[in-house]
N, C-alpha and C. Protein backbone atom coordinates (compact mmCIF):
# COMPACT_ATOMS: atom_id res chain seq x y z
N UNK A 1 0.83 -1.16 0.00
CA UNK A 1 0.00 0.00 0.00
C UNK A 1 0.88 1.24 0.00
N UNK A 2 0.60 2.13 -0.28
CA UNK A 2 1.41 3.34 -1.11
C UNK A 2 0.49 4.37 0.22
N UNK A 3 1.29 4.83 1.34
CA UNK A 3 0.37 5.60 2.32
C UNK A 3 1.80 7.06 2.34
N UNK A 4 0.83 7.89 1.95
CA UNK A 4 1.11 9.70 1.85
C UNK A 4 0.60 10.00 3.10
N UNK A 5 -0.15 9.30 4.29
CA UNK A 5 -0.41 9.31 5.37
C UNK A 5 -1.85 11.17 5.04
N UNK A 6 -2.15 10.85 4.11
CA UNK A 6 -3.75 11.70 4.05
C UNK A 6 -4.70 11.01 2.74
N UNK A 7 -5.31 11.53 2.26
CA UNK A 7 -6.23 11.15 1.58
C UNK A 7 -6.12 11.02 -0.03
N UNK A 8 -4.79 10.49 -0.52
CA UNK A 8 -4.34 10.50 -1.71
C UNK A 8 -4.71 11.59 -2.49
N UNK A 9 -5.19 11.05 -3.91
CA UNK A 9 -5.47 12.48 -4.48
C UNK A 9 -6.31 13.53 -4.10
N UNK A 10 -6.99 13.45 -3.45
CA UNK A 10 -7.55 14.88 -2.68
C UNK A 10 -7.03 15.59 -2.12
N UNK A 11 -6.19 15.15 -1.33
CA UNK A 11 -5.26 15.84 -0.78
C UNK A 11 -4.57 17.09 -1.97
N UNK A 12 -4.39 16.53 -3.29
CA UNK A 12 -3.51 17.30 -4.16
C UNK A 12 -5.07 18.49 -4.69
N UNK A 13 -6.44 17.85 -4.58
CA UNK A 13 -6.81 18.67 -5.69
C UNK A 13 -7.66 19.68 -4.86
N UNK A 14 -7.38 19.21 -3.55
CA UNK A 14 -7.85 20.82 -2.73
C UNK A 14 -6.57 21.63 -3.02
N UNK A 15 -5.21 20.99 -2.33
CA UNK A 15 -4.12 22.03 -2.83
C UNK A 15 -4.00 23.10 -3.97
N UNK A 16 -4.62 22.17 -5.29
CA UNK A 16 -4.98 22.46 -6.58
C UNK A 16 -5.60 23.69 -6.90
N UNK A 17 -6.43 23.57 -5.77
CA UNK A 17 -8.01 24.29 -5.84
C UNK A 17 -7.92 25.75 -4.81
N UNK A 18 -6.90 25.47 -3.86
CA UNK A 18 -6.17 26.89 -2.74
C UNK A 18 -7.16 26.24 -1.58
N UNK A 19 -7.64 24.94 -1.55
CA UNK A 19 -8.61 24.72 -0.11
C UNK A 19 -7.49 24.08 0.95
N UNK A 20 -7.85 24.64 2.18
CA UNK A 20 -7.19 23.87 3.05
C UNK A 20 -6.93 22.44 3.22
N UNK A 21 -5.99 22.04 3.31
CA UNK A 21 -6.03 20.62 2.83
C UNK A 21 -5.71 19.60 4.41
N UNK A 22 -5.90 20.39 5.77
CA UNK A 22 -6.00 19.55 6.86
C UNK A 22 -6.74 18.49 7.42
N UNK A 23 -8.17 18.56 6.65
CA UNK A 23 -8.96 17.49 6.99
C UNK A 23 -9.08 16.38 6.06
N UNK A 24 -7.97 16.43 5.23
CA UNK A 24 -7.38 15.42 4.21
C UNK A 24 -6.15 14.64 4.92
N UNK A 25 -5.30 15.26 5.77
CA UNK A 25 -4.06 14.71 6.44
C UNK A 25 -5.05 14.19 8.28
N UNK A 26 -4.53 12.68 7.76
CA UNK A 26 -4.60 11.93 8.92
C UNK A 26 -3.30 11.19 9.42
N UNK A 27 -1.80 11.37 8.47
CA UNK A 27 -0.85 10.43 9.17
C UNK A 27 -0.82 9.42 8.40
N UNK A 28 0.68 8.99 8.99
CA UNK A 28 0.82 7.52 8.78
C UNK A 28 0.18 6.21 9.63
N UNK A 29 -0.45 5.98 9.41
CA UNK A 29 -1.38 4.76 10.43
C UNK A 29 -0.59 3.34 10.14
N UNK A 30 -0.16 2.89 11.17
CA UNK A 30 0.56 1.61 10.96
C UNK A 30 -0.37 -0.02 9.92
N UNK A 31 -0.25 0.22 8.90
CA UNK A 31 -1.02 -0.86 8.28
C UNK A 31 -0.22 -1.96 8.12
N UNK A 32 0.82 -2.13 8.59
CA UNK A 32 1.76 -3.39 8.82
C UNK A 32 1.12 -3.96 10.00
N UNK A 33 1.31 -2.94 10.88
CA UNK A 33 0.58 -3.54 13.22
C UNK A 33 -1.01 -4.18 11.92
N UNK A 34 -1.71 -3.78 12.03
CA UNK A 34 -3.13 -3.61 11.29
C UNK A 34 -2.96 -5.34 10.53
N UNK A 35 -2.00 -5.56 9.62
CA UNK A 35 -2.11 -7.18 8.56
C UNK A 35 -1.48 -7.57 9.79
N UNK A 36 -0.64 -7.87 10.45
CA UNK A 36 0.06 -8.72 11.38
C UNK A 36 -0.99 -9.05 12.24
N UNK A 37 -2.55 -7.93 12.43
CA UNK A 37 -3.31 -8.39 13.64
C UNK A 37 -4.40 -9.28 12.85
N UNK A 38 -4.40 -9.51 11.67
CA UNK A 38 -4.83 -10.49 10.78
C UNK A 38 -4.38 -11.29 10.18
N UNK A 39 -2.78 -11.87 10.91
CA UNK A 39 -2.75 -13.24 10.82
C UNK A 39 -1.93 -12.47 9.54
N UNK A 40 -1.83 -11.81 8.91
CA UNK A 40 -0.65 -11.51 7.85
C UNK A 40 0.74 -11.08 7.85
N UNK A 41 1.71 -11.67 7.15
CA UNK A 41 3.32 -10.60 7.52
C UNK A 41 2.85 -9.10 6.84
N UNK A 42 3.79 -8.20 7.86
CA UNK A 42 3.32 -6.38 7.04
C UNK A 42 4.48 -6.26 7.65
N UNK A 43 5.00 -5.30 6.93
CA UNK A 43 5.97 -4.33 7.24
C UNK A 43 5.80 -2.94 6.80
N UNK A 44 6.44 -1.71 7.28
CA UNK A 44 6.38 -0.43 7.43
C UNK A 44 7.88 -0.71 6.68
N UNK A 45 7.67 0.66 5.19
CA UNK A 45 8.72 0.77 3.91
C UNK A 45 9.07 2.30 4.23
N UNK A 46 10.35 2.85 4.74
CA UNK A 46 10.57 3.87 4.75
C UNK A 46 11.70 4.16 3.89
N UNK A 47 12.40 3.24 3.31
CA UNK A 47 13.44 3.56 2.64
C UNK A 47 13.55 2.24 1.57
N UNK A 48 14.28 2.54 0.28
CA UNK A 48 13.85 1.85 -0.73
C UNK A 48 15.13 0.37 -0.26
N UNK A 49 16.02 0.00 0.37
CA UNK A 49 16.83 -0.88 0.82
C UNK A 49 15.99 -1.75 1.41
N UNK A 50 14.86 -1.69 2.03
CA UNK A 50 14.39 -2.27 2.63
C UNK A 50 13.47 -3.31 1.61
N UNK A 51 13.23 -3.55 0.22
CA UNK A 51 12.88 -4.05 -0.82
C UNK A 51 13.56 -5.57 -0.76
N UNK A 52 14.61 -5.42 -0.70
CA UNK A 52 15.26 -6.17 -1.27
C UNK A 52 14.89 -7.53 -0.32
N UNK A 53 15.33 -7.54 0.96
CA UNK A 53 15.16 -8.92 2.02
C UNK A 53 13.42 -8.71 1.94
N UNK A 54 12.76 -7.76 1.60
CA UNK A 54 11.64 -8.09 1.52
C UNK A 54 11.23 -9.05 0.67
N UNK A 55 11.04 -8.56 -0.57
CA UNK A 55 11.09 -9.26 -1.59
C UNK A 55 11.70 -10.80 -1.44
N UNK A 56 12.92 -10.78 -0.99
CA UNK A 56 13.50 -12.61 -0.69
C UNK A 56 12.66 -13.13 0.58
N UNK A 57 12.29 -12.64 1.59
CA UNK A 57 11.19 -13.36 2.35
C UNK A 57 10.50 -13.33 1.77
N UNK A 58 9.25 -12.79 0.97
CA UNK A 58 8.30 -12.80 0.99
C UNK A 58 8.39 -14.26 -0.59
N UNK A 59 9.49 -13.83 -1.39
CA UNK A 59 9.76 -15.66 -2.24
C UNK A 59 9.79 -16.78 -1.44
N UNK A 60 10.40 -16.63 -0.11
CA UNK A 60 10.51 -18.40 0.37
C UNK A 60 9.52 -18.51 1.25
N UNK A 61 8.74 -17.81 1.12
CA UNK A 61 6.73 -18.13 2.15
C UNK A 61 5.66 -18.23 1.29
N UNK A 62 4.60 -18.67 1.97
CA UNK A 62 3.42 -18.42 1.25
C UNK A 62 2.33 -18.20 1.65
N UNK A 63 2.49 -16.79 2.15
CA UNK A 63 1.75 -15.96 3.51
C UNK A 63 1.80 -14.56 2.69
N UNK A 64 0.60 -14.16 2.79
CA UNK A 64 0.20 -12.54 2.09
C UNK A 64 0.59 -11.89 3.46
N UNK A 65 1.05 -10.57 2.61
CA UNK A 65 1.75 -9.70 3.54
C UNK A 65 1.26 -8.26 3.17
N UNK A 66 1.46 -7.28 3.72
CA UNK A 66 0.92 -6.02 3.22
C UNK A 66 2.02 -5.02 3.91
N UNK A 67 2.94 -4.41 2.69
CA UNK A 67 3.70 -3.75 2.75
C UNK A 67 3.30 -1.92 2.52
N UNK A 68 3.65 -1.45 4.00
CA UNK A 68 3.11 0.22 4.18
C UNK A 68 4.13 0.92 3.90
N UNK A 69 4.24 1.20 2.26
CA UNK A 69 5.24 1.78 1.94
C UNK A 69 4.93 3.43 2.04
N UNK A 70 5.65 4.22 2.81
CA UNK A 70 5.51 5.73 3.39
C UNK A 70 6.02 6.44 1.52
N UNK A 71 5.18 7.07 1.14
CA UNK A 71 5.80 8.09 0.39
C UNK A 71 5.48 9.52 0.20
N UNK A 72 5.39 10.40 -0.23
CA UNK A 72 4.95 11.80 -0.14
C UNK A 72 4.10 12.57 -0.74
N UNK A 73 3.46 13.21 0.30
CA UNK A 73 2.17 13.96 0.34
C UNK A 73 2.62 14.96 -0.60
N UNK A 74 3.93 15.46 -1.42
CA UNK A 74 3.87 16.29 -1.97
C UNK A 74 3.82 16.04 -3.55
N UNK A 75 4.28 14.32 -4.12
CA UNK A 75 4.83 14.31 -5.22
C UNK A 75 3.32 13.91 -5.88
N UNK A 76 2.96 14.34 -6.89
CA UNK A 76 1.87 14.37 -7.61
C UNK A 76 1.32 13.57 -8.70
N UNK A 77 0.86 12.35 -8.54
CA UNK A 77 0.54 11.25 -9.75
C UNK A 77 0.74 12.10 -11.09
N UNK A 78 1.50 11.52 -12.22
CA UNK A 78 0.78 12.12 -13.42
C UNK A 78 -0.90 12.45 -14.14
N UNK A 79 -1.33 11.26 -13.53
CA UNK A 79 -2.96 11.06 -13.81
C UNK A 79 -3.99 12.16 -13.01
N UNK A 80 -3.18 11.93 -11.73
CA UNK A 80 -3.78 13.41 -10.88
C UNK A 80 -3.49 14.60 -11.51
N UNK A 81 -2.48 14.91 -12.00
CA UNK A 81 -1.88 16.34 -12.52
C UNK A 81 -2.39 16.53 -13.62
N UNK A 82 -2.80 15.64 -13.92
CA UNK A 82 -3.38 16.16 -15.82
C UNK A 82 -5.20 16.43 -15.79
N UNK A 83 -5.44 15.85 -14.19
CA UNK A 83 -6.61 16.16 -14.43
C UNK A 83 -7.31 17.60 -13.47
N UNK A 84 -6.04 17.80 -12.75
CA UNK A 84 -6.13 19.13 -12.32
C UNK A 84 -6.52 20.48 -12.84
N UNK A 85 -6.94 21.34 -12.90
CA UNK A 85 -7.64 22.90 -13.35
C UNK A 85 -8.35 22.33 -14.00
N UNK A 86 -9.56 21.60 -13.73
CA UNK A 86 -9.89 21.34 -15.37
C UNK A 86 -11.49 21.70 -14.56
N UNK A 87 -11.82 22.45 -13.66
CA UNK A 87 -12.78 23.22 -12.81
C UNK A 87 -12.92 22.08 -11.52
N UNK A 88 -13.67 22.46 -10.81
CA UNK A 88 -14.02 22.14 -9.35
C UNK A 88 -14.97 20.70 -9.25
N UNK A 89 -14.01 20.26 -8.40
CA UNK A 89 -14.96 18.62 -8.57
C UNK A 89 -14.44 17.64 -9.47
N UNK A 90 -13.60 18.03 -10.08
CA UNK A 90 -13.41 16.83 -11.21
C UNK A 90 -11.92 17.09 -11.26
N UNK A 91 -11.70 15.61 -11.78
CA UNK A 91 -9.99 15.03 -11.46
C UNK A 91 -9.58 14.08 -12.85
C-alpha cells in the first residue's frame, strides 16, 4: 500500500483548488501492526533498501503480507496532474 499518510489524491486537488487541505491529512497509520493483527506478515517501507530482504522473504513463504510503503504527500501522480484545473470537482 502506497500511504502519503492523508487522503491520496484529494489531498492534491484541494491544494490544486487553494482549499485547506487539513482534513485530508490523517498520518501515517501503521497498516503493517493492522495485517500482522490479521494473521498476515506487514511491514512499514521507509526507505527503498528495505525491498530487497523483503522481496526474498516474501519468495521463500506463502503468507500474504501487506507492505506500508511511506511516500509523499507532496509528489503528484501524473494522472492526478493532468486532471487538475480542469474546474471544481473533477480530477
Amino acid at each position: 500500500m502506497l500511504n502519503d499518510g492523508a487522503y491520496g489524491a484529494e489531498i492534491h486537488k484541494l491544494r490544486s483548488d487553494g482549499i485547506d487541505d487539513t482534513g485530508a491529512i490523517f498520518g501515517r497509520t501503521d497498516l503493517a501492526a493492522i495485517a500482522k493483527g490479521f494473521g498476515l506478515r506487514g511491514a512499514n517501507v521507509a526507505e527503498l533498501a528495505q525491498f530487497k530482504p523483503l522481496f526474498a522473504a516474501h519468495a521463500a513463504q506463502d503468507v500474504a503480507e501487506v507492505w506500508n510503503i511511506h511516500v509523499s504527500d507532496r509528489v503528484v501522480s501524473p494522472h492526478t496532474r493532468r486532471g487538475m484545473g480542469r474546474g471544481h470537482g473533477r480530477m
